[in-house]
Structures are given as structure tokens and as C-alpha cells.
C-alpha atoms as a PDB file:
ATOM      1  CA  UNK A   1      27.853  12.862  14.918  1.00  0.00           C
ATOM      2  CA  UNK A   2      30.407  15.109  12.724  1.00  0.00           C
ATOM      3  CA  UNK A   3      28.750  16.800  10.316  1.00  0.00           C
ATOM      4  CA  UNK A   4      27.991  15.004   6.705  1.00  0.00           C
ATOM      5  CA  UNK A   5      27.185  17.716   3.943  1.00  0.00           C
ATOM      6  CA  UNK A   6      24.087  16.673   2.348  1.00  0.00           C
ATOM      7  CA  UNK A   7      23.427  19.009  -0.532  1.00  0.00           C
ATOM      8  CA  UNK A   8      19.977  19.231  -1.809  1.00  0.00           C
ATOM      9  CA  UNK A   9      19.372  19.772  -6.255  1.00  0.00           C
ATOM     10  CA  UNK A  10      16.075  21.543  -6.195  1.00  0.00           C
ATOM     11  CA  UNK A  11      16.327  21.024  -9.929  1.00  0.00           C
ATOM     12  CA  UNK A  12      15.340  17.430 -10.034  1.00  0.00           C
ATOM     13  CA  UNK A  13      12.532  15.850  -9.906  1.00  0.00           C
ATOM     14  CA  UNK A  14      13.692  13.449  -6.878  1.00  0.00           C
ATOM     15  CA  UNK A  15      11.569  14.371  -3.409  1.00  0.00           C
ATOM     16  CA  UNK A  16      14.099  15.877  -1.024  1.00  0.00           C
ATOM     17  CA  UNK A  17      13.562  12.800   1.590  1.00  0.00           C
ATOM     18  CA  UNK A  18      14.752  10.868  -0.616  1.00  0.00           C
ATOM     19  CA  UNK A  19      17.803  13.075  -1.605  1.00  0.00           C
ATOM     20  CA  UNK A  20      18.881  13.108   2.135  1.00  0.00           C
ATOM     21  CA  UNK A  21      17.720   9.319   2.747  1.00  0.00           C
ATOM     22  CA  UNK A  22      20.036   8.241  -0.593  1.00  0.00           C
ATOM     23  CA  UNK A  23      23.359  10.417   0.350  1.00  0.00           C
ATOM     24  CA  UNK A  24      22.959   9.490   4.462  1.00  0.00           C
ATOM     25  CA  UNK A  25      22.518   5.570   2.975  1.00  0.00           C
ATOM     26  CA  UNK A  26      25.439   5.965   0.988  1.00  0.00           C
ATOM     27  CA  UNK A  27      27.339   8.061   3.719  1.00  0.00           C
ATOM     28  CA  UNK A  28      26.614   4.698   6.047  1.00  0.00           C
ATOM     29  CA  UNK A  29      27.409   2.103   3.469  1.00  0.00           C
ATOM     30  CA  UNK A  30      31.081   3.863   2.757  1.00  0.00           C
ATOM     31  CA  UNK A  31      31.540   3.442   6.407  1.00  0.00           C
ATOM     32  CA  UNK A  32      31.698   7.596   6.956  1.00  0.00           C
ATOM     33  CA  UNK A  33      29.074   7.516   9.376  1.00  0.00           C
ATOM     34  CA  UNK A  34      29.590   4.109  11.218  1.00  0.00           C
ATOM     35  CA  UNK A  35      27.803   1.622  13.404  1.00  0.00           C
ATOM     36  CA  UNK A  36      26.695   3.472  16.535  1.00  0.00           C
ATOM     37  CA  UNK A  37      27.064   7.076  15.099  1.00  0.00           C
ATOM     38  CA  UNK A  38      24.066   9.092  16.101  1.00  0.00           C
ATOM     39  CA  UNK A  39      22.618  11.450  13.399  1.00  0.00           C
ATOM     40  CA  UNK A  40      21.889  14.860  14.136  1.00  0.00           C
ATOM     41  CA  UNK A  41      18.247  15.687  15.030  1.00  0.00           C
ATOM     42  CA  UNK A  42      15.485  15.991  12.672  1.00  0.00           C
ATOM     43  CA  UNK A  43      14.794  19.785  13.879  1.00  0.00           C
ATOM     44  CA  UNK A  44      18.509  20.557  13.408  1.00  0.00           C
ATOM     45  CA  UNK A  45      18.688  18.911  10.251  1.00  0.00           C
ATOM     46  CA  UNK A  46      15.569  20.532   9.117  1.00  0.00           C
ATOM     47  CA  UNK A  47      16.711  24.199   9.806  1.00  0.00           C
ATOM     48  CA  UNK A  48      20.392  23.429   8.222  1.00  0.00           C
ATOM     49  CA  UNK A  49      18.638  22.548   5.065  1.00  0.00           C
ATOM     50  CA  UNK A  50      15.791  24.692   5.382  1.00  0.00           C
ATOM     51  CA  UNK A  51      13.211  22.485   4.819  1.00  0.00           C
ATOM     52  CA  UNK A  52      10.499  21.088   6.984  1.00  0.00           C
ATOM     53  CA  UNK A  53      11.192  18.688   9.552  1.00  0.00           C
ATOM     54  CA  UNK A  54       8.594  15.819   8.132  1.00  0.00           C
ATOM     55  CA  UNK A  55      10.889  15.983   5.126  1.00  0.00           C
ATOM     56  CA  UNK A  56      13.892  14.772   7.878  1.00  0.00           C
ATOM     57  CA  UNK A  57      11.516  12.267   9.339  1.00  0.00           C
ATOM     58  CA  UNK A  58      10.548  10.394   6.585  1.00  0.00           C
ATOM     59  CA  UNK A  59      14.146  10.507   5.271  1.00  0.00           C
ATOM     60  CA  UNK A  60      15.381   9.115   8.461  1.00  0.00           C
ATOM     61  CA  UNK A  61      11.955   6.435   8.967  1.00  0.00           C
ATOM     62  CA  UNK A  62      13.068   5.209   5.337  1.00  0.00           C
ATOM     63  CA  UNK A  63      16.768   4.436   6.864  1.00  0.00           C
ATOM     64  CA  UNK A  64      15.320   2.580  10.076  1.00  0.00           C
ATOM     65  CA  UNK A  65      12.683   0.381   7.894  1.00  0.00           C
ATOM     66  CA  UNK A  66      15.609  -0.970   5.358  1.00  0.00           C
ATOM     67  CA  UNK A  67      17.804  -1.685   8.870  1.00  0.00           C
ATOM     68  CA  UNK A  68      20.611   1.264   8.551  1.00  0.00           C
ATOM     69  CA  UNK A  69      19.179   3.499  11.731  1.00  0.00           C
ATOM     70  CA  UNK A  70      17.774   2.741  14.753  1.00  0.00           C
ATOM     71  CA  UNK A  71      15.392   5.066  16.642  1.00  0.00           C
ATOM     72  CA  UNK A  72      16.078   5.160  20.354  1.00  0.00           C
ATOM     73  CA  UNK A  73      13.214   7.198  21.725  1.00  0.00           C
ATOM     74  CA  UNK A  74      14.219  10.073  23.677  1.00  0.00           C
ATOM     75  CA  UNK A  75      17.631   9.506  22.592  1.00  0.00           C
ATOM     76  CA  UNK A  76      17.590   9.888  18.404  1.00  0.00           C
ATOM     77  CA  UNK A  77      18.800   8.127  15.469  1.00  0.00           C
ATOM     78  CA  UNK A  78      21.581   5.774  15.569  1.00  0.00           C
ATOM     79  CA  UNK A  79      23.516   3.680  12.725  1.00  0.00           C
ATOM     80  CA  UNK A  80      23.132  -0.185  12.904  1.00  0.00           C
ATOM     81  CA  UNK A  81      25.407  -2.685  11.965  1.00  0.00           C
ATOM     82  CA  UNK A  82      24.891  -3.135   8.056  1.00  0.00           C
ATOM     83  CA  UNK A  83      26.695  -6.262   7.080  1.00  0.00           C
ATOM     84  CA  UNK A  84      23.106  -8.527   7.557  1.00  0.00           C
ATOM     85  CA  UNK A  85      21.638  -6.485   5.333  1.00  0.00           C
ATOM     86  CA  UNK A  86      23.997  -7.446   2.742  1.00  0.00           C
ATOM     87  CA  UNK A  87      24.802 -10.656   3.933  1.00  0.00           C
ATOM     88  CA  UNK A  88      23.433 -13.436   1.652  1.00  0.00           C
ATOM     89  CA  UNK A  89      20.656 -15.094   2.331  1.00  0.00           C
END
């Protein structure tokens, strides 16, 4: 994956997951990371942003439960195709 700068306001009151889960969502919904991108690792993305890797995980866990990621175990995080989840019912 090229690297997306995710930039992290310590003066908010939003958790951090969410801060990276928001700007990764919106980085997939602009189409900047797109369908079969693979984000970087959790432990890589952890150190960059110096913060602990459970922060990463739940970030990323948050993006496979609403359909944007998909985990591939022993492989990482991949984007999905989006457009069913905002397809119409």
C-alpha cells in the first residue's frame, strides 16, 4: 500500500481508533486507497503513530465490520469493493 498520512489531534476528545478508522474510511471512499489495496500492518502502523497496536486493531476491526476491509489471515488487511455498501437497498 503507498503510504496515506493519517494525522492524529490529541486535542480532541475523539478516541484515536476512531481518528485513524474515520480518515482510512474516508481515504477508501475517495477511491485513494482502492479495492484490493492492502493496508500496512497494525505493528507498523502502530510504531508510525506511536501508539499501541490495539488502538490499530480496533481501528482496522471497525473497517472490516461496516464491509470496507477484509482480513486475510496471515496475509493482512485488504480494501473491499464499496459500492454494496452504498448501493440502495
Amino acid at each position: 500500500m503507498e503510504e496515506n498520512m493519517i494525522i492524529l489531534n490529541n486535542n480532541v476528545q475523539t478516541p484515536k481508533y476512531i481518528q485513524i478508522y474515520e480518515q482510512l474510511r474516508d481515504d477508501i471512499i475517495r477511491g485513494e486507497l482502492p479495492e484490493g489495496s492492502k493496508l500496512v500492518s497494525t505493528r507498523y502502523l502502530a510504531e508510525s503513530l506511536a501508539v499501541g497496536r490495539n488502538t490499530v486493531e480496533k481501528a482496522y476491526l471497525q473497517l472490516s465490520s461496516e464491509g470496507y476491509v477484509e482480513s486475510r489471515v496471515g496475509s493482512g488487511y485488504y480494501v473491499q469493493d464499496i459500492h454494496n455498501i452504498f448501493s440502495p437497498g
